[in-house]
C-alpha atoms as a PDB file:
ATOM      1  CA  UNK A   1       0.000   0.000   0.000  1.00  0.00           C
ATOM      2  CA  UNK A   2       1.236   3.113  -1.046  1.00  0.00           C
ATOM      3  CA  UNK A   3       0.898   7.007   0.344  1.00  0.00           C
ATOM      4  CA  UNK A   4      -1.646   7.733  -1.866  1.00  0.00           C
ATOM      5  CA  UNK A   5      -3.634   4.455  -1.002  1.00  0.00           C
ATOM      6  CA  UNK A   6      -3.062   5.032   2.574  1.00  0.00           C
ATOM      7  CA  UNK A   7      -4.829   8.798   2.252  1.00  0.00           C
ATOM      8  CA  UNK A   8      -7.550   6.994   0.524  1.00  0.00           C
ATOM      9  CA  UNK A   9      -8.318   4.745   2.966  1.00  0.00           C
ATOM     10  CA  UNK A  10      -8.008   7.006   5.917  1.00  0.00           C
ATOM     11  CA  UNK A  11     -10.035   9.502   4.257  1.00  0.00           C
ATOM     12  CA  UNK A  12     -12.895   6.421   3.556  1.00  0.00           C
ATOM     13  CA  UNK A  13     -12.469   5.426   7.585  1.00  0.00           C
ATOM     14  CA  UNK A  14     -13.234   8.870   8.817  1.00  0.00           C
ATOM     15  CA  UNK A  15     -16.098   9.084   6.546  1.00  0.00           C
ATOM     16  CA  UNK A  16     -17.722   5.261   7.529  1.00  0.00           C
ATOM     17  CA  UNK A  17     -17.339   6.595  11.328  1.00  0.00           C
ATOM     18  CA  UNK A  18     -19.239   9.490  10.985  1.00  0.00           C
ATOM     19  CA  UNK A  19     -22.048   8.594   9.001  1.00  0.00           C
ATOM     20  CA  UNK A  20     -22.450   6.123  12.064  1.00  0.00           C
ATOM     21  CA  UNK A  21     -22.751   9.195  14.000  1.00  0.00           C
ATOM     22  CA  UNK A  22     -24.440  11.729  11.624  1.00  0.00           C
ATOM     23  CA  UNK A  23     -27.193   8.736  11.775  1.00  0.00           C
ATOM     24  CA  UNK A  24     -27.202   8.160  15.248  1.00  0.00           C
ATOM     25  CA  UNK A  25     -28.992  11.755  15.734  1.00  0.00           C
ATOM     26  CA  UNK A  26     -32.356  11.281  16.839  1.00  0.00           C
ATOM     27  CA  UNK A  27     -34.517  13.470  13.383  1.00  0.00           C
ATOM     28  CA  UNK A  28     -36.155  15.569  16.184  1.00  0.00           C
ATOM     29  CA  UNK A  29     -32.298  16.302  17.773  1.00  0.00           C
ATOM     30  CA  UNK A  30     -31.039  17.967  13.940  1.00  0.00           C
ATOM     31  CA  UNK A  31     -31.701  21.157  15.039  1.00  0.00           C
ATOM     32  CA  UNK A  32     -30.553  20.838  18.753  1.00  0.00           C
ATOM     33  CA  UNK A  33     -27.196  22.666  19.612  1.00  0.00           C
ATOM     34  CA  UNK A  34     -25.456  23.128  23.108  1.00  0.00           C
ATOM     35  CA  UNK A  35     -25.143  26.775  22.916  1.00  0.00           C
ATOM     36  CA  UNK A  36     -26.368  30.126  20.844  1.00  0.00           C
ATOM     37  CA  UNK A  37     -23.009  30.407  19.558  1.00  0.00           C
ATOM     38  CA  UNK A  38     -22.230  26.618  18.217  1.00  0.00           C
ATOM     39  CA  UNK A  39     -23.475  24.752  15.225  1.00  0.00           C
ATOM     40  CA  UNK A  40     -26.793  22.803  15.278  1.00  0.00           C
ATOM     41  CA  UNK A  41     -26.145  19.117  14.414  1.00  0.00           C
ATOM     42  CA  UNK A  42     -27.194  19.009  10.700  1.00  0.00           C
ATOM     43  CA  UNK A  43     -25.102  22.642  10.180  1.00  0.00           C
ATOM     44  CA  UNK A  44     -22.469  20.596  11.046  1.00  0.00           C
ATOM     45  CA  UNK A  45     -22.844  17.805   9.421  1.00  0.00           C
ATOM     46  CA  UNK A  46     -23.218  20.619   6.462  1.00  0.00           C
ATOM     47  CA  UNK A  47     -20.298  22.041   7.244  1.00  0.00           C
ATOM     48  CA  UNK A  48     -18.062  19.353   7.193  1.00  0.00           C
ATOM     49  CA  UNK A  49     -19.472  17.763   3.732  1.00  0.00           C
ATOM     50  CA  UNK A  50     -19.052  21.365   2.562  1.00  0.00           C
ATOM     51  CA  UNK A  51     -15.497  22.106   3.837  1.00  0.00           C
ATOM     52  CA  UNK A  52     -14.603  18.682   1.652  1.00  0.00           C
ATOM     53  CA  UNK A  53     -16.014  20.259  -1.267  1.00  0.00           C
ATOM     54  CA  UNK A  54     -13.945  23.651  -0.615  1.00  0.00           C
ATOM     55  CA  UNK A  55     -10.457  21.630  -0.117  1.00  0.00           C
ATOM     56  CA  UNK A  56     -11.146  19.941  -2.944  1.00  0.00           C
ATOM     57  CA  UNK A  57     -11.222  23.021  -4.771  1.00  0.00           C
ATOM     58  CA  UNK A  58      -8.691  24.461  -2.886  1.00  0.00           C
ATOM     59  CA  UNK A  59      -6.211  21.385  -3.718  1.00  0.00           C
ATOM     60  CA  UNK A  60      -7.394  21.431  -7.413  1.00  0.00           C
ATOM     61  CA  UNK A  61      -6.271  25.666  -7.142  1.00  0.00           C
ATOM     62  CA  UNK A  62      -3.210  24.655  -5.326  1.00  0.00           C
ATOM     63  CA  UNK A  63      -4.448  27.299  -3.025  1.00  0.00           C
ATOM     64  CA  UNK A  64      -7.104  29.212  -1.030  1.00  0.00           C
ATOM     65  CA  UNK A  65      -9.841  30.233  -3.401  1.00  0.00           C
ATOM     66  CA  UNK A  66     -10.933  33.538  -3.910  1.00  0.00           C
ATOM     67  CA  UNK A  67     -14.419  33.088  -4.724  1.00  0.00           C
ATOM     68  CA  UNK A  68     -16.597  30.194  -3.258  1.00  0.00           C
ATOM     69  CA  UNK A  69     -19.791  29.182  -4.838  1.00  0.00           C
ATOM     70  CA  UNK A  70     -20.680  26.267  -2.984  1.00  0.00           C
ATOM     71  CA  UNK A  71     -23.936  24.179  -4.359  1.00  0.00           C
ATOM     72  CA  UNK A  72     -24.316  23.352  -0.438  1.00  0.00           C
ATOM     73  CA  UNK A  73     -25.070  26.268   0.383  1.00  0.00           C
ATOM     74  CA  UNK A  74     -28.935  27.146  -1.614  1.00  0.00           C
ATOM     75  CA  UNK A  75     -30.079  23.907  -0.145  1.00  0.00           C
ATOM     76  CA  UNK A  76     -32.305  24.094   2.700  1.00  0.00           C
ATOM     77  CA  UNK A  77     -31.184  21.833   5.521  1.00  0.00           C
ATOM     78  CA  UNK A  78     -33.515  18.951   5.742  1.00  0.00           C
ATOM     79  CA  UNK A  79     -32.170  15.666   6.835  1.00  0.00           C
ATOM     80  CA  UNK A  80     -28.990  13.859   7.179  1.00  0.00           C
ATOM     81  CA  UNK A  81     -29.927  11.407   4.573  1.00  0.00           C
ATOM     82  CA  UNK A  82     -30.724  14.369   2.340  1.00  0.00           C
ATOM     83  CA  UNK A  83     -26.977  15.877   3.330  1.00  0.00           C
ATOM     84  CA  UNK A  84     -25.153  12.502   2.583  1.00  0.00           C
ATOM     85  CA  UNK A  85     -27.496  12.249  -0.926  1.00  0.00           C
ATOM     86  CA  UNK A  86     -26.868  15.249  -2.643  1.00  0.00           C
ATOM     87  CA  UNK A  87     -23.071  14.635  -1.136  1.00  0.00           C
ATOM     88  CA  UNK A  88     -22.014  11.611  -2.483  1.00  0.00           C
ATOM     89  CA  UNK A  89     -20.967  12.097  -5.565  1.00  0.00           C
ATOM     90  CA  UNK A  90     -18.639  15.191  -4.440  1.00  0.00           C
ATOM     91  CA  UNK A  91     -17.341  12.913  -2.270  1.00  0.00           C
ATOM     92  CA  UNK A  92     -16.352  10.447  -5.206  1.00  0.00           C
ATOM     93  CA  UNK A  93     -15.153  12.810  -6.669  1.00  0.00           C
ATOM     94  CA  UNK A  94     -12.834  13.828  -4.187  1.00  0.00           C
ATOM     95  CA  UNK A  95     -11.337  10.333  -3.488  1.00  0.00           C
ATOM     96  CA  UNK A  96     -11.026   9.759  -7.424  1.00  0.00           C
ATOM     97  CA  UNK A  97      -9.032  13.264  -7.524  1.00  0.00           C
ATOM     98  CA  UNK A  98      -6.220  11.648  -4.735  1.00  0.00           C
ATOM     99  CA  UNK A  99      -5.895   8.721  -6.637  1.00  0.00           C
ATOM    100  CA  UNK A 100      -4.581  10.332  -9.235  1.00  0.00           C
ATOM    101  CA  UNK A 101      -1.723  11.736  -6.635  1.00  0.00           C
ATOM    102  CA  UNK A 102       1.782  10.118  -7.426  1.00  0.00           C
ATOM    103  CA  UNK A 103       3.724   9.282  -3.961  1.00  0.00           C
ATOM    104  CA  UNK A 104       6.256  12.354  -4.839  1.00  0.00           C
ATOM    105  CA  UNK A 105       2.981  14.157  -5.734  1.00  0.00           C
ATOM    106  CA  UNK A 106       2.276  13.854  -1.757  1.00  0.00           C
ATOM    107  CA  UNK A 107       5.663  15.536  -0.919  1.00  0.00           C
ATOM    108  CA  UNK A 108       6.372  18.021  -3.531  1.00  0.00           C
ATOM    109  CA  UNK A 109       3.096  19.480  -4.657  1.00  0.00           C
ATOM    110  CA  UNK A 110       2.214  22.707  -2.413  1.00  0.00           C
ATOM    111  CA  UNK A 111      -0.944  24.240  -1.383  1.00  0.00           C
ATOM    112  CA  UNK A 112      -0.833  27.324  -0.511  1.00  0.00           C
ATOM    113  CA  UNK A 113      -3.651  28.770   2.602  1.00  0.00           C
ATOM    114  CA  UNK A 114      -1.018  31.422   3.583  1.00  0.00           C
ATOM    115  CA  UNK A 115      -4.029  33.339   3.906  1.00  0.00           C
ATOM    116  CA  UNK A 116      -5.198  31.540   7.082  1.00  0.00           C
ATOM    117  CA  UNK A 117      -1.710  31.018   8.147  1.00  0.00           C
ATOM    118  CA  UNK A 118      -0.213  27.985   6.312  1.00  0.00           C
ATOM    119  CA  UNK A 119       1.490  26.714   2.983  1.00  0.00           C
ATOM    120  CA  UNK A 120       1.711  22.746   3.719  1.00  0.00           C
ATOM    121  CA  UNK A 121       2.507  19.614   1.328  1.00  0.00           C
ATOM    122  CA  UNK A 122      -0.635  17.843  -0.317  1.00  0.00           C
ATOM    123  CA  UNK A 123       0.289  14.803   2.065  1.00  0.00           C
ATOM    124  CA  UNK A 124      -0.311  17.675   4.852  1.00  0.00           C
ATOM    125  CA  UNK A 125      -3.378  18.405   3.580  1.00  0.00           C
ATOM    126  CA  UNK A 126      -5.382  15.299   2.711  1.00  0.00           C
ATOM    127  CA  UNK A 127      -4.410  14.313   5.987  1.00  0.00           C
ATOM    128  CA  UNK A 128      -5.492  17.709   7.828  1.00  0.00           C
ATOM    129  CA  UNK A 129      -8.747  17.723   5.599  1.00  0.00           C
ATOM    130  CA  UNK A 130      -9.282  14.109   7.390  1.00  0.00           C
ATOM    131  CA  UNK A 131      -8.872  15.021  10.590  1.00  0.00           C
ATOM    132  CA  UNK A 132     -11.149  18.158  10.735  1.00  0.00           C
ATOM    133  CA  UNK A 133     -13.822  15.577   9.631  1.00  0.00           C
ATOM    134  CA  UNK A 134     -12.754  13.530  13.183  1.00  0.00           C
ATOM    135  CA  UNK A 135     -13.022  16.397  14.383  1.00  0.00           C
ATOM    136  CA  UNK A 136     -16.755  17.499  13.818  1.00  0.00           C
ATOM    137  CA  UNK A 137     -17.313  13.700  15.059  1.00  0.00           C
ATOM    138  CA  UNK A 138     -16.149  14.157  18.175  1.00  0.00           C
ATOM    139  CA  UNK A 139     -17.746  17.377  18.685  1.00  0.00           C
ATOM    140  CA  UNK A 140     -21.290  15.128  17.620  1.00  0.00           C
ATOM    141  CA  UNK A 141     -20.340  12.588  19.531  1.00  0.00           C
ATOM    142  CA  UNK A 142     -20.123  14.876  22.777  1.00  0.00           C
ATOM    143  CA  UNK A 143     -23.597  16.314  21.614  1.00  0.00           C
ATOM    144  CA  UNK A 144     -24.767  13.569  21.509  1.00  0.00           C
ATOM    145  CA  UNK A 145     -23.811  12.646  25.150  1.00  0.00           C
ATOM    146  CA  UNK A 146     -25.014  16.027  26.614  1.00  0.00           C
ATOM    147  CA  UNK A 147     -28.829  15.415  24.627  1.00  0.00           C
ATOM    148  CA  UNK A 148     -28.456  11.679  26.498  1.00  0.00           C
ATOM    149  CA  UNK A 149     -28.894  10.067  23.515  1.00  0.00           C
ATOM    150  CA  UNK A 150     -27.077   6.568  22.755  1.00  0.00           C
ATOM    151  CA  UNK A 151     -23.651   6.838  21.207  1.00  0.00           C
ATOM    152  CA  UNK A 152     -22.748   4.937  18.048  1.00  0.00           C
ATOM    153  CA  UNK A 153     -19.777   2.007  18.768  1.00  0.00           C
ATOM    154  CA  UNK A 154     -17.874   3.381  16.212  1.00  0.00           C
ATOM    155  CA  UNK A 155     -14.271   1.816  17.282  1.00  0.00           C
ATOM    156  CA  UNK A 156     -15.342  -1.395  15.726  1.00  0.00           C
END
């Protein structure tokens, strides 16, 4: 198994786990956030299918993008299956873009975010763009512990 392989199949890991918990929230729970300030469960699910899309632009640019016109963002938010639908095939797309990534690709090609405070290797950034997704999980995970609602096993 090579680097690029490797990406691919973290990338597909992150995504199994949370769809266990994006579907673990109770329909009548989508809307439920802890606090004013924080992201209601679907927004976040949103937001992370979203934020693929962008770095998938953004690695595509080899850079922050100047203009954003993301096809998420028109859609009314109506259900997690609805999300993961009209995600899918951005998603596909996005793993059938790495694949195309050489191992030196993963080293040498640059993508440049200077903007929000960081030029880092493609390697660097499939793997960040993986763990933001973990992160969002976690963050579900915990709402999903405060609204004392059972918790996907997701360390299967």
């Amino acid at each position: 198994m090579n680097g690029t392989d490797t990406v691919v199949l973290n990338i597909k890991e992150i995504r199994r786990r949370s769809i266990k918990v994006w579907q673990a929230i109770p329909d009548d729970k989508l809307d439920w956030k802890p606090d004013k300030e924080a992201m209601t469960c679907v927004e976040m699910v949103r937001h992370v299918l979203e934020s693929e899309y962008y770095y998938h632009l953004a690695i595509k640019n080899l850079g922050s993008l100047k203009e954003f016109d993301s096809p998420f963002e028109k859609r009314p938010l109506q259900s997690i299956k609805d999300e993961l639908e009209f995600a899918a095939s951005y998603h596909q797309q996005f793993l059938d873009m790495i694949t195309t990534f050489s191992e030196e690709d993963l080293t040498n090609i640059q993508i440049d975010r200077s903007d929000v405070g960081y030029i880092r290797s493609l390697g660097d950034m499939l793997m960040r763009i993986g763990y933001h997704e973990s992160v969002h999980a976690g963050q579900l995970l915990q709402y999903l512990r405060i609204m004392e609602v059972d918790r996907p096993r997701i360390w299967d």
